[in-house]
N, C-alpha and C. Protein backbone atom coordinates (compact mmCIF):
# COMPACT_ATOMS: atom_id res chain seq x y z
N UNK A 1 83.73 -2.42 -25.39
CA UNK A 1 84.60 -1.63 -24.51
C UNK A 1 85.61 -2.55 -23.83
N UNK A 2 86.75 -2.20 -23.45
CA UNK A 2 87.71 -2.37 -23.06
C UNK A 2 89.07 -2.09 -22.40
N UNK A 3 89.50 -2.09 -21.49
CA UNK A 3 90.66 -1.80 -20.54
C UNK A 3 91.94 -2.54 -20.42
N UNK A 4 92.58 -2.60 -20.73
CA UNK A 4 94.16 -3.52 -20.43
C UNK A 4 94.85 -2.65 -19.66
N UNK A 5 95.01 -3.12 -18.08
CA UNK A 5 96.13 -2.29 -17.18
C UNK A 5 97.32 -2.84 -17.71
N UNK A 6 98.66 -2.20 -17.46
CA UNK A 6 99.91 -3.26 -17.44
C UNK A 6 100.58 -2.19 -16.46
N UNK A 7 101.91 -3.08 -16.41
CA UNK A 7 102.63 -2.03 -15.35
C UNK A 7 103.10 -2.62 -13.70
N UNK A 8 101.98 -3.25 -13.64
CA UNK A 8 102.45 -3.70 -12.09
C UNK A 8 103.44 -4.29 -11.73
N UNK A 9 103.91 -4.68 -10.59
CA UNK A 9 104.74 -5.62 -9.96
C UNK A 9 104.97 -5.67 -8.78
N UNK A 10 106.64 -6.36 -8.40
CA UNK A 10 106.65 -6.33 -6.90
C UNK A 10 107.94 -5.45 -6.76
N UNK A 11 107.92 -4.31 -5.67
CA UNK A 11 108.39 -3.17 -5.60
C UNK A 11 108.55 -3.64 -3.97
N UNK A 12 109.41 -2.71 -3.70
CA UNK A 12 110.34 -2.48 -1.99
C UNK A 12 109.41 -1.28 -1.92
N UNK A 13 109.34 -1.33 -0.03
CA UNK A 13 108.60 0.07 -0.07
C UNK A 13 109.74 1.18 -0.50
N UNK A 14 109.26 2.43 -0.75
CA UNK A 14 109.65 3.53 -1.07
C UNK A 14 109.93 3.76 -2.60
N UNK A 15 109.31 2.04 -3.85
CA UNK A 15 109.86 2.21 -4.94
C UNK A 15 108.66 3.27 -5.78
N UNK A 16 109.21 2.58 -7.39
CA UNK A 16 107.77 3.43 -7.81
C UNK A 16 107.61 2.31 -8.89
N UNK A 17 106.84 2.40 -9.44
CA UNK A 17 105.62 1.86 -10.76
C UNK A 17 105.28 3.28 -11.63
N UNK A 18 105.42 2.62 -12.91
CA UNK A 18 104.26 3.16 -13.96
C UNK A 18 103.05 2.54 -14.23
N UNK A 19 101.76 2.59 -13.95
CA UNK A 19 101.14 2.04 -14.55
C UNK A 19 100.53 2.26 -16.01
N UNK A 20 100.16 1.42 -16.90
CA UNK A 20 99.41 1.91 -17.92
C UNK A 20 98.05 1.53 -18.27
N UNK A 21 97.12 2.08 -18.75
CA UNK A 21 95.76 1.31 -19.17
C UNK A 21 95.35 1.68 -20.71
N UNK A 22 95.34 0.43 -21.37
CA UNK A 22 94.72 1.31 -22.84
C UNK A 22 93.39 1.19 -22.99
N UNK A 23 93.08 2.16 -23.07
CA UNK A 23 91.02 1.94 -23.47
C UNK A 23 90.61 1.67 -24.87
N UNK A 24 89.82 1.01 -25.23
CA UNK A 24 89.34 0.65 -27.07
C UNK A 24 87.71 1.08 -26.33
N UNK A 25 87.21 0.55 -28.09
CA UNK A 25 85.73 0.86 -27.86
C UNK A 25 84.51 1.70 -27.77
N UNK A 26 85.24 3.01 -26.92
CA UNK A 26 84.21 3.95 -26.94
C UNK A 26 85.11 5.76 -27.01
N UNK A 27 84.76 6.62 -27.38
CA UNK A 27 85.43 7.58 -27.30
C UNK A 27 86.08 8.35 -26.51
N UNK A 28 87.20 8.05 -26.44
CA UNK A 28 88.42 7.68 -25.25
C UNK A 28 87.84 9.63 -24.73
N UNK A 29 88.15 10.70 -25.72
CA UNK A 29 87.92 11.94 -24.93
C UNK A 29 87.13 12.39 -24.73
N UNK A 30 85.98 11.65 -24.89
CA UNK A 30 84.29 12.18 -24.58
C UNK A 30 84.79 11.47 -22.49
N UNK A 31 85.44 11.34 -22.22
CA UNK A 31 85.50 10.20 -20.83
C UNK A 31 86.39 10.69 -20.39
N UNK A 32 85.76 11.60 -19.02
CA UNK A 32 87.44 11.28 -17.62
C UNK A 32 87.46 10.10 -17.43
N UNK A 33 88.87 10.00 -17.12
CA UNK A 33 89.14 8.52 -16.84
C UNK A 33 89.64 8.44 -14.84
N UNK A 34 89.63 6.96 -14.65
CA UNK A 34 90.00 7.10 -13.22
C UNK A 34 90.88 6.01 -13.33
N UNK A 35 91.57 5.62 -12.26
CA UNK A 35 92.32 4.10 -11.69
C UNK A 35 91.60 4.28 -10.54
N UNK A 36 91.62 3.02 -10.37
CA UNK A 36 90.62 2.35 -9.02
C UNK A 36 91.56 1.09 -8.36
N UNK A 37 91.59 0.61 -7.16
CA UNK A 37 92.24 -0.21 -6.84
C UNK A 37 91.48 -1.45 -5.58
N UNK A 38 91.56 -2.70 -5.46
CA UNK A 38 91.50 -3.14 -4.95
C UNK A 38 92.43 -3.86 -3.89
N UNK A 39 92.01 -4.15 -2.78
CA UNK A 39 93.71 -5.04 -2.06
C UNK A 39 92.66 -6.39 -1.58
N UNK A 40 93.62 -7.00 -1.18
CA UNK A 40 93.07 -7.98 -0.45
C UNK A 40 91.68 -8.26 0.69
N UNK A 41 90.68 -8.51 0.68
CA UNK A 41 89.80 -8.87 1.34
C UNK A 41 89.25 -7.40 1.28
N UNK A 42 89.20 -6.55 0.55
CA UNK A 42 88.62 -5.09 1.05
C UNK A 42 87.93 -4.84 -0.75
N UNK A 43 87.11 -3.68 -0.44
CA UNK A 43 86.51 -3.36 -1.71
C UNK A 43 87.45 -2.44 -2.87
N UNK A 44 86.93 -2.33 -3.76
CA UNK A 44 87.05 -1.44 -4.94
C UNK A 44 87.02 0.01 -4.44
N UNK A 45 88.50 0.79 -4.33
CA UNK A 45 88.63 2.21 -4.15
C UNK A 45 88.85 2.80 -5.26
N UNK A 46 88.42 4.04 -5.55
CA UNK A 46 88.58 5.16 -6.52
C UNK A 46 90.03 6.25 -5.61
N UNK A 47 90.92 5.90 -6.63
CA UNK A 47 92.12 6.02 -6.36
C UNK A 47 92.27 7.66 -7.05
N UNK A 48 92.51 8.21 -8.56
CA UNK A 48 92.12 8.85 -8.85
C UNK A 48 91.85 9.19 -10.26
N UNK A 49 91.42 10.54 -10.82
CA UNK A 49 90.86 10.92 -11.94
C UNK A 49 91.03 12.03 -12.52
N UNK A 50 91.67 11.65 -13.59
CA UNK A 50 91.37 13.22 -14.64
C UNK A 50 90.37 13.22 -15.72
N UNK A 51 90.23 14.11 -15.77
CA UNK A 51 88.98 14.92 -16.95
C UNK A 51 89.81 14.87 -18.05
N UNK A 52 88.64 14.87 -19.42
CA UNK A 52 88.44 14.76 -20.79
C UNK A 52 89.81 15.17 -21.51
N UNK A 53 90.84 16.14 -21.03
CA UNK A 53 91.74 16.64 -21.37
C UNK A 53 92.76 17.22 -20.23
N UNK A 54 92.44 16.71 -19.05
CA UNK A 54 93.21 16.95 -18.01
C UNK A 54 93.32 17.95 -17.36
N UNK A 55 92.53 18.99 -17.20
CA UNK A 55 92.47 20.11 -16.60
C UNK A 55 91.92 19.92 -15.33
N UNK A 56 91.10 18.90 -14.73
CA UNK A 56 91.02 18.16 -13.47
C UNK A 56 91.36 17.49 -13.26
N UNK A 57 92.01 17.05 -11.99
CA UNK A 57 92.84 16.14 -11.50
C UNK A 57 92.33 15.98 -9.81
N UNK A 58 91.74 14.56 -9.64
CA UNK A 58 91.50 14.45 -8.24
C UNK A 58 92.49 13.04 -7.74
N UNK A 59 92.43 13.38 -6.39
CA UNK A 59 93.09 11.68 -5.85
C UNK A 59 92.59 11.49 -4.37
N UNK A 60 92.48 10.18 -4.39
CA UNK A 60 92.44 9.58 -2.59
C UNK A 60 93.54 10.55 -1.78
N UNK A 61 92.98 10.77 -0.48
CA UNK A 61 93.99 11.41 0.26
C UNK A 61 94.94 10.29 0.83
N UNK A 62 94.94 9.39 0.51
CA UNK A 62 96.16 8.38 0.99
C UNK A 62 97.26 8.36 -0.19
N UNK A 63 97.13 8.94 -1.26
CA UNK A 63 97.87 8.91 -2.36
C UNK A 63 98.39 10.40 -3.14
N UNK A 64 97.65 11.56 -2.32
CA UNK A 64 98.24 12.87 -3.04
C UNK A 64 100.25 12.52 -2.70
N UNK A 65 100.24 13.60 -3.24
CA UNK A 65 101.90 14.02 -3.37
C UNK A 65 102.77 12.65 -3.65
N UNK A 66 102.05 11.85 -3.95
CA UNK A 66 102.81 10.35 -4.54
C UNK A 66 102.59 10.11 -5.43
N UNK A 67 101.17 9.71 -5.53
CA UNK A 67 100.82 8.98 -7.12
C UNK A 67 100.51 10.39 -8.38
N UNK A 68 100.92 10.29 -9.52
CA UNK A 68 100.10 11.15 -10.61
C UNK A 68 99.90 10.59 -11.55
N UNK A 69 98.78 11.09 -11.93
CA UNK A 69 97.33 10.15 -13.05
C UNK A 69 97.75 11.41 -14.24
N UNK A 70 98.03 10.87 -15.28
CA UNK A 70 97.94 11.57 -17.12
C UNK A 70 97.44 10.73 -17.81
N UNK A 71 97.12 11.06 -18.86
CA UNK A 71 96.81 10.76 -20.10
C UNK A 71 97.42 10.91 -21.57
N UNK A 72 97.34 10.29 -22.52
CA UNK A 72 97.50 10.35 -23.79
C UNK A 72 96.37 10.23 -24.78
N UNK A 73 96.09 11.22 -24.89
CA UNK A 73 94.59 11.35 -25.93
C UNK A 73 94.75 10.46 -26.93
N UNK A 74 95.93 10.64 -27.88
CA UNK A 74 95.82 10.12 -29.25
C UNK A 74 96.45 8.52 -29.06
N UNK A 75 96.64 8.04 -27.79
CA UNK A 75 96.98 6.88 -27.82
C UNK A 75 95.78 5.69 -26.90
N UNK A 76 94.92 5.99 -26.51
CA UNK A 76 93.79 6.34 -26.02
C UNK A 76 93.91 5.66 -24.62
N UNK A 77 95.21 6.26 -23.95
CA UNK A 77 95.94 5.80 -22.58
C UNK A 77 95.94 6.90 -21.44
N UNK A 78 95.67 6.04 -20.14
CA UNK A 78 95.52 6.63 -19.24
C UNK A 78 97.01 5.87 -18.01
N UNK A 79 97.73 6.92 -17.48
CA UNK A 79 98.68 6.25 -16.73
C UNK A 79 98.93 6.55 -15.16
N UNK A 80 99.34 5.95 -14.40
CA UNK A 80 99.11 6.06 -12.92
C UNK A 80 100.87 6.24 -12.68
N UNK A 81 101.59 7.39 -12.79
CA UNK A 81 102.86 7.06 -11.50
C UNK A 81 102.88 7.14 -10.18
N UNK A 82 102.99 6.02 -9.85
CA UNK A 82 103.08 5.44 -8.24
C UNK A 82 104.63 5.53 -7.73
N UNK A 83 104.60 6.68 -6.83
CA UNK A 83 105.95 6.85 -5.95
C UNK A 83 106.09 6.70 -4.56
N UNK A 84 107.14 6.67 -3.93
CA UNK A 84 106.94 6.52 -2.36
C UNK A 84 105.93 5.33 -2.02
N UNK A 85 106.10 4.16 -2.82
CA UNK A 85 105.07 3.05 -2.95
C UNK A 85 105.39 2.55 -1.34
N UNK A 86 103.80 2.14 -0.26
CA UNK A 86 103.96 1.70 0.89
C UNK A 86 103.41 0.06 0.78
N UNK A 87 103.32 -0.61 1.68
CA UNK A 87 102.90 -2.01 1.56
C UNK A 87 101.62 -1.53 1.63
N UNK A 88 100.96 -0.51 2.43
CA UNK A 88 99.18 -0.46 2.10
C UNK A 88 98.71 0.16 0.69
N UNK A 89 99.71 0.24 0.02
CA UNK A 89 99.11 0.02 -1.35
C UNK A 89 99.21 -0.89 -2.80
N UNK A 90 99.62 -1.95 -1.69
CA UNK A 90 99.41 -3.27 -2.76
C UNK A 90 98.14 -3.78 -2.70
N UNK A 91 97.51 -4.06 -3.92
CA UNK A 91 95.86 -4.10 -4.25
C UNK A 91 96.60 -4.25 -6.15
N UNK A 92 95.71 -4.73 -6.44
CA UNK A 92 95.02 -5.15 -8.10
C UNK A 92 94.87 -3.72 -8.21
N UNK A 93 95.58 -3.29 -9.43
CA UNK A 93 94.84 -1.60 -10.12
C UNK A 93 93.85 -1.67 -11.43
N UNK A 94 93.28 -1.04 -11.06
CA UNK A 94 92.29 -1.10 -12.79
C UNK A 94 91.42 0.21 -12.78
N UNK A 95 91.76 0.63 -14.59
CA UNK A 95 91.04 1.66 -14.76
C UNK A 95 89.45 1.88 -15.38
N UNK A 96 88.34 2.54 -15.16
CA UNK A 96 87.40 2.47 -16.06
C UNK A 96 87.14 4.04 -16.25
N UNK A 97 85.68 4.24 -16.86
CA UNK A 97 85.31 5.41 -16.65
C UNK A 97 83.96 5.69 -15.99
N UNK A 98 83.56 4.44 -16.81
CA UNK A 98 82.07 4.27 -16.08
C UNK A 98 81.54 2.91 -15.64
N UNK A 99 82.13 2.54 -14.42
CA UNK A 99 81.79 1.11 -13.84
C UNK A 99 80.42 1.03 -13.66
N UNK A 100 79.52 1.92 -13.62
CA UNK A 100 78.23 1.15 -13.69
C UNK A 100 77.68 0.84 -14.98
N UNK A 101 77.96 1.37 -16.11
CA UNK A 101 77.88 0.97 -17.33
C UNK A 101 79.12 0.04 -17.88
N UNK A 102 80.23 -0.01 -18.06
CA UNK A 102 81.83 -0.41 -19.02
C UNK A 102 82.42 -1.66 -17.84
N UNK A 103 82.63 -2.88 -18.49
CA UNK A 103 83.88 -3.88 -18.06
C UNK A 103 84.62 -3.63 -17.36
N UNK A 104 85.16 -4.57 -16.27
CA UNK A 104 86.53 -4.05 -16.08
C UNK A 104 87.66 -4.80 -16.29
N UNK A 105 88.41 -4.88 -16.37
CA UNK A 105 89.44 -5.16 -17.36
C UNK A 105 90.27 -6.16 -16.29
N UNK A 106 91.13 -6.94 -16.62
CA UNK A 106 91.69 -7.62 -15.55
C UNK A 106 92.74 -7.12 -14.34
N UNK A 107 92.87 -6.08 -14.41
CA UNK A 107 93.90 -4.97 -14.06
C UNK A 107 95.60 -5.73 -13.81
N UNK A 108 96.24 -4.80 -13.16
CA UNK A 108 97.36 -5.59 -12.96
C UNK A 108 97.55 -4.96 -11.18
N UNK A 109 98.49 -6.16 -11.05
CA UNK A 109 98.90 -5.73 -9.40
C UNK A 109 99.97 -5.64 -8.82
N UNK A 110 99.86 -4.53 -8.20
CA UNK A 110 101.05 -4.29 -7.15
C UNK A 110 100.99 -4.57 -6.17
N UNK A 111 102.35 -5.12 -5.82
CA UNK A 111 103.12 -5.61 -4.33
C UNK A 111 104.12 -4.83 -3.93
N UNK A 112 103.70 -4.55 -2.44
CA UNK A 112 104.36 -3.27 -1.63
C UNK A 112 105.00 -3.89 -0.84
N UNK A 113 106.21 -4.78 -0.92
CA UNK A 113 107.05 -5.70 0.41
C UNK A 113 108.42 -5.73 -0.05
N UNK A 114 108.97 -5.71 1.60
CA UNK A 114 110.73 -5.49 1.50
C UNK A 114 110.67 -7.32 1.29
């Protein structure tokens, strides 16, 4: 199993990001997928998640009406658009499905500074 985020960088507040993650390994639509994020000195947040084919969609309440999480089934990609980007959401992003079982991948990171 496997995860490659890409996508990140360093953004002004109010910019945006795409993120991307490709999954290998295990059967990408048997799996909701999530992005999760870390920042500096703080833990691993579950940012958010869609289901097997996208008919659920959840997110952190620090991130509704900004960020939106899709997918691409046949490409076996999961993507994060990050809008209205603030400096409290620069943190390392990375996606899994099942962190107590699956790797996590090296993610990539965003920087939220004028």
């Amino acid at each position: 199993v496997q995860f490659v985020e890409s996508g990140g960088g360093l953004v002004q507040p109010g910019g945006s990001l795409r993120l991307s993650c490709v999954a290998s390994g295990f059967t990408f639509t048997s799996y909701r997928m999530s992005w999760y994020r870390q920042a500096p000195g703080k833990g691993r947040e579950l940012v958010a998640t869609i289901t097997r084919y996208g008919v659920d969609i959840d997110y952190l309440d620090s991130v509704k009406g900004r960020f939106t999480i899709s997918r691409a089934n046949a490409k076996n990609t999961v993507y994060l658009q990050a809008n209205s980007l603030k400096p409290e959401d620069t943190a390392v992003y990375y996606c899994n499905t099942d962190p107590a079982t699956f790797p996590w991948g090296q993610g990539t990171q965003v920087t939220v500074s004028s």
